[in-house]
C-alpha atoms as a PDB file:
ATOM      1  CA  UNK A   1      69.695 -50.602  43.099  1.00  0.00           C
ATOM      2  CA  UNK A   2      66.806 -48.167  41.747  1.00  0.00           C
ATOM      3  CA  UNK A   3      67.043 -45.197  43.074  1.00  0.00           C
ATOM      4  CA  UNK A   4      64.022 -43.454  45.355  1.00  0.00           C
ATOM      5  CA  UNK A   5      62.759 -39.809  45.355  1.00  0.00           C
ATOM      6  CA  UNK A   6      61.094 -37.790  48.292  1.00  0.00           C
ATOM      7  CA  UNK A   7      57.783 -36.298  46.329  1.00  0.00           C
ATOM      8  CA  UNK A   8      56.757 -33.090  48.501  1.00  0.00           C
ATOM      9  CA  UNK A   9      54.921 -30.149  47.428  1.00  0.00           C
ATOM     10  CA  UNK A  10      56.589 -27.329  46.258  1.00  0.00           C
ATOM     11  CA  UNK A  11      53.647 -24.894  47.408  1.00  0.00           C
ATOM     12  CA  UNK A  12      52.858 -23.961  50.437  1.00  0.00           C
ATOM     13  CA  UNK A  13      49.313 -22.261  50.973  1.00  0.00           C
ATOM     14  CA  UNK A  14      47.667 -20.883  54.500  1.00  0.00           C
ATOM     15  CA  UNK A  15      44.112 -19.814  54.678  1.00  0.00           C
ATOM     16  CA  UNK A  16      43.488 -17.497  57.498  1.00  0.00           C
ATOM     17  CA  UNK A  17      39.525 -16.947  58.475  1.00  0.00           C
ATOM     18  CA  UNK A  18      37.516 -15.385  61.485  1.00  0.00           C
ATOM     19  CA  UNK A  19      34.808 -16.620  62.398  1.00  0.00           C
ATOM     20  CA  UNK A  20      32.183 -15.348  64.836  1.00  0.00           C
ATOM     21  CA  UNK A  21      32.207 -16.677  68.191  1.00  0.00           C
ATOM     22  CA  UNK A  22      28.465 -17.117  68.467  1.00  0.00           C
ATOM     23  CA  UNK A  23      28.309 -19.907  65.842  1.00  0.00           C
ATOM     24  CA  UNK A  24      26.096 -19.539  62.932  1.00  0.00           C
ATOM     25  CA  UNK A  25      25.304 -15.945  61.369  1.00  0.00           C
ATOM     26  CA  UNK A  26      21.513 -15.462  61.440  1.00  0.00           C
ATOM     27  CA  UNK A  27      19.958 -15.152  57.884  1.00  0.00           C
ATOM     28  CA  UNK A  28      19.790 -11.831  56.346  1.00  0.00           C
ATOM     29  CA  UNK A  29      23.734 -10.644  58.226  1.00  0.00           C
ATOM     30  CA  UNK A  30      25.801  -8.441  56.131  1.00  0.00           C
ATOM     31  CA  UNK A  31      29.022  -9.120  56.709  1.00  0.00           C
ATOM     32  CA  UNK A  32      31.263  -5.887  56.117  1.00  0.00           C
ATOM     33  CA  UNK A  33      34.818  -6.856  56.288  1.00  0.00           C
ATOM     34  CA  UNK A  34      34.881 -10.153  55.230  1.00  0.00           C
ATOM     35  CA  UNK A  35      38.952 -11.135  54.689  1.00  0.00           C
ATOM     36  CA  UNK A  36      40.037 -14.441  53.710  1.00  0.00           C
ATOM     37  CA  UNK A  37      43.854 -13.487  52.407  1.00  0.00           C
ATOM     38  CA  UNK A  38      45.719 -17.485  51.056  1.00  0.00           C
ATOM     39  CA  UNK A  39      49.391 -17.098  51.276  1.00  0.00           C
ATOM     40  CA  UNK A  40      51.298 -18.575  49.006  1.00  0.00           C
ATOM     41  CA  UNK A  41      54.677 -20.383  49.262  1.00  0.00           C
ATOM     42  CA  UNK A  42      57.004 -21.974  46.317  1.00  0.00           C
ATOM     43  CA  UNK A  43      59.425 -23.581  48.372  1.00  0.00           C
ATOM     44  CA  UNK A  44      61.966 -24.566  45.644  1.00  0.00           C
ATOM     45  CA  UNK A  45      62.172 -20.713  43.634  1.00  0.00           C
ATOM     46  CA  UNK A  46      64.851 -18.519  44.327  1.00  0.00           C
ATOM     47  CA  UNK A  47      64.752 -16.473  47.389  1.00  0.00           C
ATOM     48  CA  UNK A  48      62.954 -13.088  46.080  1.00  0.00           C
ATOM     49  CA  UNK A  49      60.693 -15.291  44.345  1.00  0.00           C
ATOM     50  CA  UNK A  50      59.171 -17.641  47.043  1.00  0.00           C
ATOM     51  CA  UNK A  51      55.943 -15.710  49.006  1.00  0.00           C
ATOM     52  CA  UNK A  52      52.645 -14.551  47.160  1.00  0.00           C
ATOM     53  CA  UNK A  53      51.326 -11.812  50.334  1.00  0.00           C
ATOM     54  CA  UNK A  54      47.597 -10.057  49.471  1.00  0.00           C
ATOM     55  CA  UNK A  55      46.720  -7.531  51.186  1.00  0.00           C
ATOM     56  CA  UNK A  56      42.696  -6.439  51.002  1.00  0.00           C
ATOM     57  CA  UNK A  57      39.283  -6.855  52.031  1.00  0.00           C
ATOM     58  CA  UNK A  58      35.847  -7.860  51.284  1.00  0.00           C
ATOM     59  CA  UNK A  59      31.757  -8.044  52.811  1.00  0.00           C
ATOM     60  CA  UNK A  60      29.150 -10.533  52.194  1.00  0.00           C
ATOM     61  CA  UNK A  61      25.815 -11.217  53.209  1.00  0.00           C
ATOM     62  CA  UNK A  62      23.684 -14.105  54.091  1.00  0.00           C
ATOM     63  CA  UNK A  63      20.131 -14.382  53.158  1.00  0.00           C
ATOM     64  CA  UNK A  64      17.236 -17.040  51.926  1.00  0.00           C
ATOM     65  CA  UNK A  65      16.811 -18.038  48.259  1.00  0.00           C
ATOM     66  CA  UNK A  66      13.120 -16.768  49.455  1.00  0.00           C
ATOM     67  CA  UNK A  67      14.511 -13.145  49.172  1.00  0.00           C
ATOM     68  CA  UNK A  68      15.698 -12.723  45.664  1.00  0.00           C
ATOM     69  CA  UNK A  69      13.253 -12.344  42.844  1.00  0.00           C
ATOM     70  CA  UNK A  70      11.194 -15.113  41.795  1.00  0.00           C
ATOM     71  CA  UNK A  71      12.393 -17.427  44.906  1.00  0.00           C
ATOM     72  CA  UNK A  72       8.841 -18.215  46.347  1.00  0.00           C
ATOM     73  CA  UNK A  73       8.717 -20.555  43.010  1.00  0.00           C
ATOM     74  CA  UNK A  74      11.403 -23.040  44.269  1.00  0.00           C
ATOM     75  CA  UNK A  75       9.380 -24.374  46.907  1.00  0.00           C
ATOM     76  CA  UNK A  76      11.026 -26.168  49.861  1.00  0.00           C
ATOM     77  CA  UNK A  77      14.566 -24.582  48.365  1.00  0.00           C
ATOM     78  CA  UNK A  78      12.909 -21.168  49.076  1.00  0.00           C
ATOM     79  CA  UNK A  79      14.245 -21.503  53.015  1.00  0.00           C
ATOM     80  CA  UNK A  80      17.706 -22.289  51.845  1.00  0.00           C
ATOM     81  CA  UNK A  81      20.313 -19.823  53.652  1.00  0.00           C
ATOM     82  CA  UNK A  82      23.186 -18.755  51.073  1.00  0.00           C
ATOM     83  CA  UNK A  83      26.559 -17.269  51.877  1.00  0.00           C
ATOM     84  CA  UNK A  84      27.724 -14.762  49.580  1.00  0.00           C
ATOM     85  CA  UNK A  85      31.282 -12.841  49.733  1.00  0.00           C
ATOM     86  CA  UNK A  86      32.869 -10.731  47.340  1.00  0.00           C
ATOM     87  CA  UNK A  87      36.659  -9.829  48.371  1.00  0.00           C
ATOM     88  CA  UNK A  88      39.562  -8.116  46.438  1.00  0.00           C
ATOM     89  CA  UNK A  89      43.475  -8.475  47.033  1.00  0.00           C
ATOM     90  CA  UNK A  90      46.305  -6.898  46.336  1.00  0.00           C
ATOM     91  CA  UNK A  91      49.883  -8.491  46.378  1.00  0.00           C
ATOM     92  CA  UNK A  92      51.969  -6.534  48.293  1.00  0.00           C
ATOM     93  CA  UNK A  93      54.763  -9.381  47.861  1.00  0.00           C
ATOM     94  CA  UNK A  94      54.352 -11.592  44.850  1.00  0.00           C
ATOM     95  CA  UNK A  95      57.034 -13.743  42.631  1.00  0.00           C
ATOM     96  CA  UNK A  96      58.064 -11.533  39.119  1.00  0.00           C
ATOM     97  CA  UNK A  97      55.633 -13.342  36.801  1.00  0.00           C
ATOM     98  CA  UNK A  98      52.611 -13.387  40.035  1.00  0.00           C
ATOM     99  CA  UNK A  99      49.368 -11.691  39.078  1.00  0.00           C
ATOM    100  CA  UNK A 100      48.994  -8.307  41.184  1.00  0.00           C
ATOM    101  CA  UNK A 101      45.418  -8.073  42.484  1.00  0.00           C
ATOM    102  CA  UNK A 102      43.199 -11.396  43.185  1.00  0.00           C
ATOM    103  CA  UNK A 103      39.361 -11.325  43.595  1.00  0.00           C
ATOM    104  CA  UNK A 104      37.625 -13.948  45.067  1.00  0.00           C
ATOM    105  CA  UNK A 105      33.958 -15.151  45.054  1.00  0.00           C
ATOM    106  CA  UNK A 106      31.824 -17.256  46.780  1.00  0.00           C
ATOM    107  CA  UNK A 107      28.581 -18.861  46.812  1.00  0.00           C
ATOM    108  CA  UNK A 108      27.890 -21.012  49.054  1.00  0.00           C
ATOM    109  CA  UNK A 109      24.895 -23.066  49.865  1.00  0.00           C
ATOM    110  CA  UNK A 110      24.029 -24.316  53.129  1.00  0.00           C
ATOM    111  CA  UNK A 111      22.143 -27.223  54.174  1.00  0.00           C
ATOM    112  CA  UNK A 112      21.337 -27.318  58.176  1.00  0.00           C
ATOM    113  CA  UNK A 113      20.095 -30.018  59.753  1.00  0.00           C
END
């Protein structure tokens, strides 16, 4: 009789966002304080080895592609809002061979109805 295997993940991951209460940011918000940490589980390493932890902080801003230079060219695209956030992260708790800072950046185009 063949034999059958239980295929789970051995990574965890948890994003962790706040988001305003009113709904949608108006164009032009800065956003000072942006943090978006992912934690990181291997669930099969050896105990001291499992969690990735960051530990940081970040802003962004949302504006209209009307706004940066040469944006009245692009027409109809010129009213499109964009999301930007720039966040850095250091691993307080991290595996031995884990990188020690992360940055993360996004871009992020949005298309309201």
């Amino acid at each position: 009789m063949p034999r059958t295997y239980c295929r789970r993940p051995t990574h965890g991951t948890f994003l962790a966002q706040r988001n305003s209460a009113e709904g949608e940011a108006p164009p032009r918000q800065q956003r000072p304080g942006v943090s978006a940490p992912i934690l990181t589980s291997n669930w099969v390493a050896s105990s001291g080895d499992k969690w990735t932890v960051p530990l940081g902080a970040g802003g962004g801003k949302l504006f209209r592609l009307k706004e940066l230079p040469g944006g009245d060219n692009l027409g109809k695209l010129s009213d499109l809002p964009v999301n930007t956030q720039l966040q850095a992260f250091y691993n307080v708790v991290r595996p031995d061979d884990a990188a020690t800072w992360q940055l993360r950046v996004q871009i992020q185009f949005l298309f309201p109805k």
